[in-house]
Protein backbone atom coordinates (compact mmCIF):
# COMPACT_ATOMS: atom_id res chain seq x y z
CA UNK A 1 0.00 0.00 0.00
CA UNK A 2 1.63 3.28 -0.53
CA UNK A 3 1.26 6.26 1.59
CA UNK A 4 -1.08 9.10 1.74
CA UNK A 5 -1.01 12.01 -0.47
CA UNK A 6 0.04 15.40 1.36
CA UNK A 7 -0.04 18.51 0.67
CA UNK A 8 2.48 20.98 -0.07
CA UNK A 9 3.27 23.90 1.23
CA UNK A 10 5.33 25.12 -2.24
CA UNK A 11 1.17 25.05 -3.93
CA UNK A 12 -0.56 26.08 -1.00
CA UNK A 13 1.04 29.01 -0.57
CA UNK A 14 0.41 29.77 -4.37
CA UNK A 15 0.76 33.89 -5.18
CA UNK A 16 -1.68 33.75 -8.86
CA UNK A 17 -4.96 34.95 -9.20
CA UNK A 18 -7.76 33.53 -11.53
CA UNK A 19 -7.02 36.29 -13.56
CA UNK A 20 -3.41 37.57 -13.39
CA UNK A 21 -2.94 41.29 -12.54
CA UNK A 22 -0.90 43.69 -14.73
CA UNK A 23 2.30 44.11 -13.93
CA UNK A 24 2.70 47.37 -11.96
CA UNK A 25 4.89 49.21 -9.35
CA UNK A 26 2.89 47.70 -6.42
CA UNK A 27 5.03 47.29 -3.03
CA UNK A 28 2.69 45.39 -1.31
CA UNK A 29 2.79 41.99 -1.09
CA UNK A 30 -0.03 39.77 -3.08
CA UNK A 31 -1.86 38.92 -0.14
CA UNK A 32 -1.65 42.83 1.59
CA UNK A 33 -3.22 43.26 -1.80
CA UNK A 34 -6.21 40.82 -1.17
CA UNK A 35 -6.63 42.66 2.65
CA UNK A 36 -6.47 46.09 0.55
CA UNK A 37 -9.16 45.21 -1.96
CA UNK A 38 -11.97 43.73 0.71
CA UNK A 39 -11.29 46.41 2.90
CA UNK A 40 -12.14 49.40 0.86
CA UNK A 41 -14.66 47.21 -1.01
CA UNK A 42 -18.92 48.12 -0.54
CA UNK A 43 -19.69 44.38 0.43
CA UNK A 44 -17.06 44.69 3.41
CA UNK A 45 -18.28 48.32 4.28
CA UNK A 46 -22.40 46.77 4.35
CA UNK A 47 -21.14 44.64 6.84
CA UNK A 48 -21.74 47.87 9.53
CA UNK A 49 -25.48 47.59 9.42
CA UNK A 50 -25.54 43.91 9.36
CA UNK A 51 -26.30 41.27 12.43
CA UNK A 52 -23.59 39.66 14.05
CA UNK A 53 -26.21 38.01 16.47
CA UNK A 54 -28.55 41.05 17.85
CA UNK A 55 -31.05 42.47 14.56
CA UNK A 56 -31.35 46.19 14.79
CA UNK A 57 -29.70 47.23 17.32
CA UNK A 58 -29.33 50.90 18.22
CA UNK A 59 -26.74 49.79 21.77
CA UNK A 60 -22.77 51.06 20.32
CA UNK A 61 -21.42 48.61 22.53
CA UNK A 62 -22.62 45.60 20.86
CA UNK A 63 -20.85 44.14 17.37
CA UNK A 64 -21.64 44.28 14.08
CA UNK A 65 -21.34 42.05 11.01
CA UNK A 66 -17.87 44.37 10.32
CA UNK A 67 -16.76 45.02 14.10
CA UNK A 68 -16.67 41.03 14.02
CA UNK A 69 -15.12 40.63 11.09
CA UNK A 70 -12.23 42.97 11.99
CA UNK A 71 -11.67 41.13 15.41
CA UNK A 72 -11.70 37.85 13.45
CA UNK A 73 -8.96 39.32 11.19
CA UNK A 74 -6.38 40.51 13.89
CA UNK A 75 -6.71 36.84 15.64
CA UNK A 76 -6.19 35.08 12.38
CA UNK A 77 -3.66 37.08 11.54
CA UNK A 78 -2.09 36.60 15.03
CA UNK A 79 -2.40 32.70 14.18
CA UNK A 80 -0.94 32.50 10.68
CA UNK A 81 2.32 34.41 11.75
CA UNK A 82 2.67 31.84 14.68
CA UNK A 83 2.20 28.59 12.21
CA UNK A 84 4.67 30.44 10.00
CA UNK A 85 7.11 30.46 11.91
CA UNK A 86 6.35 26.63 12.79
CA UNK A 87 6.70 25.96 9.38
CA UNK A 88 9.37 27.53 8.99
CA UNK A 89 11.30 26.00 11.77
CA UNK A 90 10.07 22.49 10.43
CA UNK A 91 11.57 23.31 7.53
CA UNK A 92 7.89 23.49 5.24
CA UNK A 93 7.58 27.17 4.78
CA UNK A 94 8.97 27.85 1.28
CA UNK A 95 12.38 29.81 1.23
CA UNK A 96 10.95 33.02 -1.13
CA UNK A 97 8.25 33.08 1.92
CA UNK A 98 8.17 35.10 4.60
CA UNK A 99 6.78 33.83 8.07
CA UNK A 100 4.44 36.75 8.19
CA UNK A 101 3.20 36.17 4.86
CA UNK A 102 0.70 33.29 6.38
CA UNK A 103 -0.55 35.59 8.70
CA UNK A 104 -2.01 37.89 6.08
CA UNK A 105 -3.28 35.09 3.86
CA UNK A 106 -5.32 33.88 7.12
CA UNK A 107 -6.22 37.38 7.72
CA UNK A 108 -7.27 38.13 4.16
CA UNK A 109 -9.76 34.95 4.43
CA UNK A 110 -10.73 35.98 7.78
CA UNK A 111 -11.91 38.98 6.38
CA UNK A 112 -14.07 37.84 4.42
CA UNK A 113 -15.39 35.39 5.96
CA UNK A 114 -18.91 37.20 6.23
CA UNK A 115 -19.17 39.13 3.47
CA UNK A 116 -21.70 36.81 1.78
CA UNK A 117 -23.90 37.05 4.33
CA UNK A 118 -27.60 38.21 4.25
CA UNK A 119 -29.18 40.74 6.23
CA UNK A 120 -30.42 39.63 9.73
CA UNK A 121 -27.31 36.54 10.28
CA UNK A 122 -28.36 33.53 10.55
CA UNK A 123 -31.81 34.14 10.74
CA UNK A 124 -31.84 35.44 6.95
CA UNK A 125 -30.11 32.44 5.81
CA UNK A 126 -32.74 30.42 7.51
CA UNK A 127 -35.46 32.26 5.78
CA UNK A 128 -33.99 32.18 2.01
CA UNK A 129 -33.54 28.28 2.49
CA UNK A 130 -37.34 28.28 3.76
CA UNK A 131 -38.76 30.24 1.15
CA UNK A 132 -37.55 28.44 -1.34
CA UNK A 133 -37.66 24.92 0.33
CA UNK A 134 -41.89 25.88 0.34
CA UNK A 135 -41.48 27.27 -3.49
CA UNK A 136 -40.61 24.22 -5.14
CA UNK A 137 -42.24 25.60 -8.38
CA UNK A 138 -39.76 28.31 -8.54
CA UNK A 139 -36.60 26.15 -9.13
CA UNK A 140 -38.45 23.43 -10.39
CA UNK A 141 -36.98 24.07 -13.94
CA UNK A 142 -32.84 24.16 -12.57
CA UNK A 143 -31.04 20.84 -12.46
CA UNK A 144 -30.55 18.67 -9.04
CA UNK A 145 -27.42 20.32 -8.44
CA UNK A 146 -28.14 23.98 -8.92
CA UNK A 147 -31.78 23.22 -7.09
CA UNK A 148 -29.40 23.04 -3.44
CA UNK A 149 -27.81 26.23 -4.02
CA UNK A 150 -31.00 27.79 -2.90
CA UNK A 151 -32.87 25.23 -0.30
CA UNK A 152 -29.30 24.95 1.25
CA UNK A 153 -28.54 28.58 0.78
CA UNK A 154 -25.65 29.16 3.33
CA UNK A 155 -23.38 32.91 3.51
CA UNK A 156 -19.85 30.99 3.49
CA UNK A 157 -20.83 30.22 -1.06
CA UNK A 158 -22.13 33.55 -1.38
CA UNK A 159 -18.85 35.13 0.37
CA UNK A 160 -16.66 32.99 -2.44
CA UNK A 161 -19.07 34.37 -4.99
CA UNK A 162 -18.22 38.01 -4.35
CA UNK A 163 -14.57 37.25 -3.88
CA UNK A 164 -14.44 35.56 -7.62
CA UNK A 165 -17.57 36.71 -9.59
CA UNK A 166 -19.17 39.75 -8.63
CA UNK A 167 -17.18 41.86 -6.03
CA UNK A 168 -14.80 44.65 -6.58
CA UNK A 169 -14.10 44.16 -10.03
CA UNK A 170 -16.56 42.51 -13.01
CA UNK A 171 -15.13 39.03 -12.29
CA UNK A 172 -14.96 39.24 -8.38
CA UNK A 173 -11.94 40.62 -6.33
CA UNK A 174 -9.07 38.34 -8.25
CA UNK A 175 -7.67 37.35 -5.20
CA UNK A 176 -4.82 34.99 -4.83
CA UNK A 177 -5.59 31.19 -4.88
CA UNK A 178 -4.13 30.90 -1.64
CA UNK A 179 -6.42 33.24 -0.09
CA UNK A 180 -9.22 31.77 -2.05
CA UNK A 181 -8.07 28.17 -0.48
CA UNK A 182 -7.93 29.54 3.03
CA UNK A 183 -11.34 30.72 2.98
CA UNK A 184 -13.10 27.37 1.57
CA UNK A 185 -13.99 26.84 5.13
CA UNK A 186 -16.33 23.73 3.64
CA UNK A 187 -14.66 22.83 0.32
CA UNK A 188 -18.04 21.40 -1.37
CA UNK A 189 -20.94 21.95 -3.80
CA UNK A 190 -24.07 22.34 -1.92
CA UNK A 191 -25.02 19.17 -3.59
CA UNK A 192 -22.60 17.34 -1.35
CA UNK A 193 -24.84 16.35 2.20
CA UNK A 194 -22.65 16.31 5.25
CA UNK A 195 -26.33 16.77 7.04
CA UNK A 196 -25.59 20.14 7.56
CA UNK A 197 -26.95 23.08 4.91
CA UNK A 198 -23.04 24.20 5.07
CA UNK A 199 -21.04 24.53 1.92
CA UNK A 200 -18.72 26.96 0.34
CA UNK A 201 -19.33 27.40 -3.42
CA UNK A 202 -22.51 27.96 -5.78
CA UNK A 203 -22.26 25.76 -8.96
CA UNK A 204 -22.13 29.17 -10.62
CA UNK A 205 -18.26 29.14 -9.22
CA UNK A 206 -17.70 25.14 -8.89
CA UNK A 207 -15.36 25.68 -12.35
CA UNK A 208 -13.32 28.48 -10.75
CA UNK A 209 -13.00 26.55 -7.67
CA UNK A 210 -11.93 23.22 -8.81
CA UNK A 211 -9.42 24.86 -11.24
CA UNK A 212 -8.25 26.93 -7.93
CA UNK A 213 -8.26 23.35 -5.42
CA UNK A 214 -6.13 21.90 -8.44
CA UNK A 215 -4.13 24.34 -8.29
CA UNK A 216 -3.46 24.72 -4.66
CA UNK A 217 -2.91 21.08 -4.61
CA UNK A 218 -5.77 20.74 -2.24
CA UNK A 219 -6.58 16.34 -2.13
CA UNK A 220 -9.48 15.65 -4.31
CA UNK A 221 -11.68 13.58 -2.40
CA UNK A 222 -14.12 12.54 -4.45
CA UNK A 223 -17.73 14.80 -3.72
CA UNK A 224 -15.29 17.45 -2.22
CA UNK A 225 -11.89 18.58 -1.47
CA UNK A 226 -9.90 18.15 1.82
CA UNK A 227 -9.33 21.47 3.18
CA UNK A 228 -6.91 24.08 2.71
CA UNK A 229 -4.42 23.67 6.30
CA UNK A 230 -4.87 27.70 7.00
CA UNK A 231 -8.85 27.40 6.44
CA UNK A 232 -8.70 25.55 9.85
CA UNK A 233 -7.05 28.77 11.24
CA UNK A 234 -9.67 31.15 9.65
CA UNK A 235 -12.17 29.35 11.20
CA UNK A 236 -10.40 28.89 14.62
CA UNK A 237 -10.10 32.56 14.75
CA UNK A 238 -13.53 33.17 14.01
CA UNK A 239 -14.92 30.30 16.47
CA UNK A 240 -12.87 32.30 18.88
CA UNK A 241 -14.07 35.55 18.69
CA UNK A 242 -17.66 34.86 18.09
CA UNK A 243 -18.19 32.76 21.25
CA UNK A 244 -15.84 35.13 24.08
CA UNK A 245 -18.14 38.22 22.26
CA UNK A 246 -21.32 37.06 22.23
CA UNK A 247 -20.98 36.36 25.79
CA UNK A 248 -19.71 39.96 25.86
CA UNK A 249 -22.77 41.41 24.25
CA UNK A 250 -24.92 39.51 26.51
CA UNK A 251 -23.59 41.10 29.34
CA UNK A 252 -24.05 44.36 27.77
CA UNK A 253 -27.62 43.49 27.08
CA UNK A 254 -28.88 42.57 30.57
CA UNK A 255 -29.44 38.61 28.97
CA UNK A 256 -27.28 37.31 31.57
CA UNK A 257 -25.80 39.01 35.15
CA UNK A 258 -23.08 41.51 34.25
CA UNK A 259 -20.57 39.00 36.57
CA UNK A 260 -21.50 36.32 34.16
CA UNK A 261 -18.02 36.09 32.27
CA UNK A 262 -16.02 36.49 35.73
CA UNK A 263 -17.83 34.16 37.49
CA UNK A 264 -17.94 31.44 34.36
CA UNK A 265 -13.90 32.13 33.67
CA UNK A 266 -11.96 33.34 37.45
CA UNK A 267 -11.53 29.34 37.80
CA UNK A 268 -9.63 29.45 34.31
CA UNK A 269 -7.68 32.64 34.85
CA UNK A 270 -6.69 31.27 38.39
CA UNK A 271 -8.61 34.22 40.20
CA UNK A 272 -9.73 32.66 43.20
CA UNK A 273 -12.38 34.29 44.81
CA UNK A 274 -10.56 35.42 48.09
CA UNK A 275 -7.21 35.86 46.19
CA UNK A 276 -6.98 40.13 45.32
CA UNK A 277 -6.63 39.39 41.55
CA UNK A 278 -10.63 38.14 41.50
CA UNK A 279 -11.51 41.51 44.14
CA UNK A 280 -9.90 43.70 42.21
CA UNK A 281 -11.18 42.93 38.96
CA UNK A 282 -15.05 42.16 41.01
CA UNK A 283 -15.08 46.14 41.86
CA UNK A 284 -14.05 47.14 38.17
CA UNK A 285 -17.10 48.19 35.65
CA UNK A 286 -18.41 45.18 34.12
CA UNK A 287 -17.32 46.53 30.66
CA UNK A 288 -13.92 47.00 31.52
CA UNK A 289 -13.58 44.14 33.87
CA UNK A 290 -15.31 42.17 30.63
CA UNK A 291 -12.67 43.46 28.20
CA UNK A 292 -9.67 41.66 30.64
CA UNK A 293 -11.44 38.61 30.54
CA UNK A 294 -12.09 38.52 27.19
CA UNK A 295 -8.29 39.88 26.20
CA UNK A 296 -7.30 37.16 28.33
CA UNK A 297 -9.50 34.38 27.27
CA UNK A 298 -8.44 35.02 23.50
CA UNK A 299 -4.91 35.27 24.01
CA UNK A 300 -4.97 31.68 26.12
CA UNK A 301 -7.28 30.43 23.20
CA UNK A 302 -4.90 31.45 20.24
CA UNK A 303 -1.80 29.60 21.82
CA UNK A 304 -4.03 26.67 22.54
CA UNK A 305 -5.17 26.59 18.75
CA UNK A 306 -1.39 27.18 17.82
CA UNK A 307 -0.77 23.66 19.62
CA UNK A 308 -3.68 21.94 18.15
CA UNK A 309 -2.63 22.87 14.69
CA UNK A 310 0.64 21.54 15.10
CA UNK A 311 -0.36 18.26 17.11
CA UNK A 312 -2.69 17.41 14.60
CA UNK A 313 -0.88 19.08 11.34
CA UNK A 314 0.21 15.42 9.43
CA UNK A 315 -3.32 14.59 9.23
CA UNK A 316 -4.99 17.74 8.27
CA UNK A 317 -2.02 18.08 5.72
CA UNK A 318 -3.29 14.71 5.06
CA UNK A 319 -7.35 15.64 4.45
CA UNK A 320 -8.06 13.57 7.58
CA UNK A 321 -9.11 15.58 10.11
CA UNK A 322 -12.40 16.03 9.92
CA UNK A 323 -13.17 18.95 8.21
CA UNK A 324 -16.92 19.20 9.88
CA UNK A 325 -15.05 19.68 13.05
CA UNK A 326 -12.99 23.01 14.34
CA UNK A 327 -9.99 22.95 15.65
CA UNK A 328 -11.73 25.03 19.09
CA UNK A 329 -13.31 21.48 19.12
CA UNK A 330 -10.35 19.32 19.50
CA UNK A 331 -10.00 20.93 22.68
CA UNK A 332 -10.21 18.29 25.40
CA UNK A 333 -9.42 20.15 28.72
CA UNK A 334 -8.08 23.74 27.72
CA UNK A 335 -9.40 27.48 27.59
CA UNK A 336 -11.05 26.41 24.09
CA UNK A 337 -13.27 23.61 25.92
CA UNK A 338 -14.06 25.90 28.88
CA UNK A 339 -14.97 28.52 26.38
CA UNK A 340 -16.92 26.16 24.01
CA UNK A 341 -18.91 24.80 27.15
CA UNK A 342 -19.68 28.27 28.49
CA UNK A 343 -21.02 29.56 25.45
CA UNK A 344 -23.44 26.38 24.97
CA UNK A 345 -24.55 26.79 27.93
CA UNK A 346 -25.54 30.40 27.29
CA UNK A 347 -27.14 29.60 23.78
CA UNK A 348 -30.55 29.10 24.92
CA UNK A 349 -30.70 32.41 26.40
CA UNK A 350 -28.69 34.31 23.85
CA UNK A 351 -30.37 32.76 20.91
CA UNK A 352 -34.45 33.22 22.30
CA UNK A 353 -34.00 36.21 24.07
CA UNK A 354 -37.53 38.00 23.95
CA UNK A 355 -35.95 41.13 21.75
CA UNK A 356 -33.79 39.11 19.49
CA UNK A 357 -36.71 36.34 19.16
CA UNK A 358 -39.82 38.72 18.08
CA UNK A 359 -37.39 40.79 15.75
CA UNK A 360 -35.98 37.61 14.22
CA UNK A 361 -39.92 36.30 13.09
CA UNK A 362 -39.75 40.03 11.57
CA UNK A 363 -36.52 39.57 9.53
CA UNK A 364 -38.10 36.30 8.51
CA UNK A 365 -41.40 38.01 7.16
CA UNK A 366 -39.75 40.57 5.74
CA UNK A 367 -37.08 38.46 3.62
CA UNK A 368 -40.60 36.47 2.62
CA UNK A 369 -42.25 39.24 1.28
CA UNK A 370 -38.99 40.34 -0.49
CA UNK A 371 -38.30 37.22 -2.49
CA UNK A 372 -42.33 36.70 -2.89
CA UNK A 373 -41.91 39.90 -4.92
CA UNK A 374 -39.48 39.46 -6.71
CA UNK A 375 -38.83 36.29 -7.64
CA UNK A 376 -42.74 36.30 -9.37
CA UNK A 377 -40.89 38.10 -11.62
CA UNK A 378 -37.74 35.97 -12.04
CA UNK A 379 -39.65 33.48 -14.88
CA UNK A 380 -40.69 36.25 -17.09
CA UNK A 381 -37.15 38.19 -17.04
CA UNK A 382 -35.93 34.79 -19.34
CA UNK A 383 -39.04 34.40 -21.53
CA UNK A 384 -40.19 37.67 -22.14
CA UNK A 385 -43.39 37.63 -21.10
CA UNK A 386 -44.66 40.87 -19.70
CA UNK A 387 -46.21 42.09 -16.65
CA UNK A 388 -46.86 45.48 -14.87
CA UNK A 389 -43.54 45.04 -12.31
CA UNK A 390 -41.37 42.98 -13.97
CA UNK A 391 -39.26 45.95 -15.52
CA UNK A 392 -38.89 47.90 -12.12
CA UNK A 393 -37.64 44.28 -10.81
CA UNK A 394 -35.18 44.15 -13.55
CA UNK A 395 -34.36 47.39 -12.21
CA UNK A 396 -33.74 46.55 -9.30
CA UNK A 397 -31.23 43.62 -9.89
CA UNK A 398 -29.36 45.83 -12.32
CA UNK A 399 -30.81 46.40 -16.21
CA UNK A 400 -26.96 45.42 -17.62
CA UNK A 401 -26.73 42.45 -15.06
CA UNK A 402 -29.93 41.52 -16.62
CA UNK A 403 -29.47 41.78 -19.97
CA UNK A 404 -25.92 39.90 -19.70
CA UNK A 405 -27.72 36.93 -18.16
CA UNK A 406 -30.81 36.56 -20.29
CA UNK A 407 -27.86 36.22 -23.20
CA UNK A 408 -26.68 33.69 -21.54
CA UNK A 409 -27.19 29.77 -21.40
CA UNK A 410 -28.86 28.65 -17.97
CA UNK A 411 -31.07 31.76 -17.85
CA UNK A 412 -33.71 30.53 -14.62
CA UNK A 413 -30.26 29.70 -12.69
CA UNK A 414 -28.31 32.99 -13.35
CA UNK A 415 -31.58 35.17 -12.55
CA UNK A 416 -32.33 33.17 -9.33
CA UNK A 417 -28.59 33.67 -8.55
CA UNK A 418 -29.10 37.31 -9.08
CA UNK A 419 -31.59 38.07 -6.98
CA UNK A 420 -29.81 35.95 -4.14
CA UNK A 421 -27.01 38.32 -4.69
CA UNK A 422 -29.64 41.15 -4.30
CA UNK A 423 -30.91 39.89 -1.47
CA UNK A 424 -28.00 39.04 0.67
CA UNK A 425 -26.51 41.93 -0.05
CA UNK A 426 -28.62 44.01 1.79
CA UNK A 427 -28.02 45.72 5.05
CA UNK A 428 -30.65 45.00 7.36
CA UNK A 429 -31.77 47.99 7.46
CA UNK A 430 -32.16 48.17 3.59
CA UNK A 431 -34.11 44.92 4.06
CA UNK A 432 -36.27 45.83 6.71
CA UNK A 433 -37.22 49.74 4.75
CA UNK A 434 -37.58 47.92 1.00
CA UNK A 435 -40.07 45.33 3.01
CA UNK A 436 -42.00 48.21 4.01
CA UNK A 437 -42.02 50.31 1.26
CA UNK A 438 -43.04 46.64 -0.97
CA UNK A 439 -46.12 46.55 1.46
CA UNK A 440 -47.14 50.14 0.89
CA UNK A 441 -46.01 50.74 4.38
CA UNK A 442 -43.64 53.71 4.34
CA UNK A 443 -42.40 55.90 1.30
């Protein structure tokens, strides 16, 4: 039997872009370039007025869709430099590479990470996959394949969209493949069932994608591709963040006691109740005394994931760590563990609070009524046929965009694909004023 294909760091690392750039006078390095381009791009800057957890909320404490994102970038960037320099002490990193280098690929991807993501979080990708899992009729036409783009809908193929088809420039951002690698967090059609609607590419970008895993060297596995080694880091940073600020934002939101995180984490951070390090911090302001704990409890996390990375780095260079699975998750008895189990815990309160409840069966409605509108108009955009709104939908989705697609083979596919890109590109506050002005509510 031979051995196990692995990866290799030479391809994985791999500077091209889909579309190579002119040659120019550019100091930056390929990947600064990638962090550039999302950064001062509109999808990145939407991400202000879009829900990190909490719909609509006026409170400046608590984080946004962008706030997050940032936060996730300066951990994963914190990560990649440390497994550069592992690499390059284990003699893997190649020798035109800089250690740092790996620490702005993972912060490129960690950037954006969330940029496909619909108005209202989680709760908008849960309504696109509903509407159209109870409109059958209006994919009915698309083959098997492209039919799960949209009753699996998830943000993570819509982010990889923007980054290679629509963002920035006509044909997406053009970032490198190794950026592109590192933010497959879930390296599969949406065809492919893990029994969870997760998956990181549309069939709309499946060609650009396998051409990029190829490439990158990434191990074809047969329905999908083992991960990219710094896509584990990308989404360690953002498992990270997510859990030690939600908890954060709870606090600030009166869902649980404003001594909640010191109380859950003095044990970890050896502040025993008596000793002067758990008094001192007790008579702080809960924000402050939250912003220790939570400085604390993601530096201890990042060196944990550091160590998990490199205990487990043959097999995920290997494809077989289980690419369903974090590394936060591999945890068994560390700050990562204590910080998964806290944050489960909370869930049920964070998740069906009152507010964030009644305002999430709002965002549901209102991402209803959107696609009810306009996709009764998708059909006729590819035959012809007319009908009093269909030209103020075309409109809408962008009369060029339009008349580019209807050109086109696969007409139903690309239009439904449109308005997803419509939709999830909203703000939620876009959403929630186009609802209303749909419904004759407010002009």
């Amino acid at each position: 039997m031979g051995s196990a294909p692995r990866m290799d760091w030479n391809k994985l690392l791999d500077v091209t872009r889909p579309t190579p750039d002119k040659p120019g006078r550019d100091v930056r390095s390929p990947f600064q370039r990638d962090i550039d381009r999302i950064t001062f791009s509109d999808a990145f800057r939407r991400l202000a007025r879009k829900t990190q957890v909490h719909p609509l909320n006026e409170n400046d404490h608590i984080h946004s869709r962008l706030t997050h994102s940032l936060e996730v970038a300066s951990v994963g960037k914190s990560l990649g430099m440390h497994v550069g320099r592992f690499l390059q002490e284990n003699g893997e990193l190649p020798m035109a590479t800089p250690p740092d280098a790996i620490g702005e690929i993972v912060q490129a991807a960690c950037m954006a990470h969330d940029i496909g993501n619909p108005p209202f979080g989680h709760s908008g990708e849960a309504a696109i996959k509903n509407w159209f899992q109870s409109h059958p009729e209006a994919i009915q036409s698309l083959a098997v394949e492209c039919r799960t783009d949209f009753t699996r809908f998830d943000g993570n193929a819509m982010a990889i969209r923007i980054l290679l088809s629509t963002g920035f420039y006509q044909d997406g951002f053009n970032p490198t493949n190794a950026v592109i690698g590192a933010a497959l967090k879930y390296p599969w059609p949406s065809s492919f069932d893990t029994g969870k609607d997760k998956f990181s590419f549309f069939q709309t970008e499946a060609r650009l994608v396998h051409a990029v895993a190829k490439k990158l060297g990434l191990i074809d596995l047969g329905d999908r591709f083992a991960r990219h080694p710094l896509a584990f880091l990308a989404e360690a940073a953002d498992d990270i963040c997510y859990r030690t600020i939600d908890m954060e934002d709870a606090t600030e939101l009166g869902i649980v006691p404003e001594d909640f995180m010191l109380k859950k984490f003095a044990p970890a951070l050896e502040w025993a109740p008596r000793k002067a390090d758990y008094k001192r911090y007790a008579r702080l302001h809960y924000r402050q005394r939250n912003s220790i704990i939570r400085t604390k409890l993601i530096g201890l996390a990042t060196e944990e994931i550091i160590d998990l990375f490199t205990v487990n780095h043959e097999a995920i260079m290997t494809g077989a760590l289980d690419p369903t699975a974090s590394l936060m998750e591999f945890s068994r008895n560390g700050i990562c563990r204590i910080i998964h189990s806290a944050y489960k815990e909370l869930s049920n309160d964070l998740f069906y609070s009152r507010r964030k409840a009644i305002l999430e069966i709002g965002a549901g409605n209102a991402i209803s009524v959107l696609l009810d509108q306009i996709m009764a108009e998708a059909p006729r955009i590819c035959t012809g046929e007319e009908s009093t709104h269909k030209e103020k939908i075309v409109r809408l989705l962008g009369a060029d965009n339009m008349d580019r697609i209807v050109k086109g083979a696969d007409c139903h596919y690309k239009v439904a694909i449109a308005v997803l890109d419509y939709i999830s590109g909203m703000t939620d506050h876009y959403a929630t004023d186009l609802c209303r002005k749909f419904l004759g509510l407010g002009y």
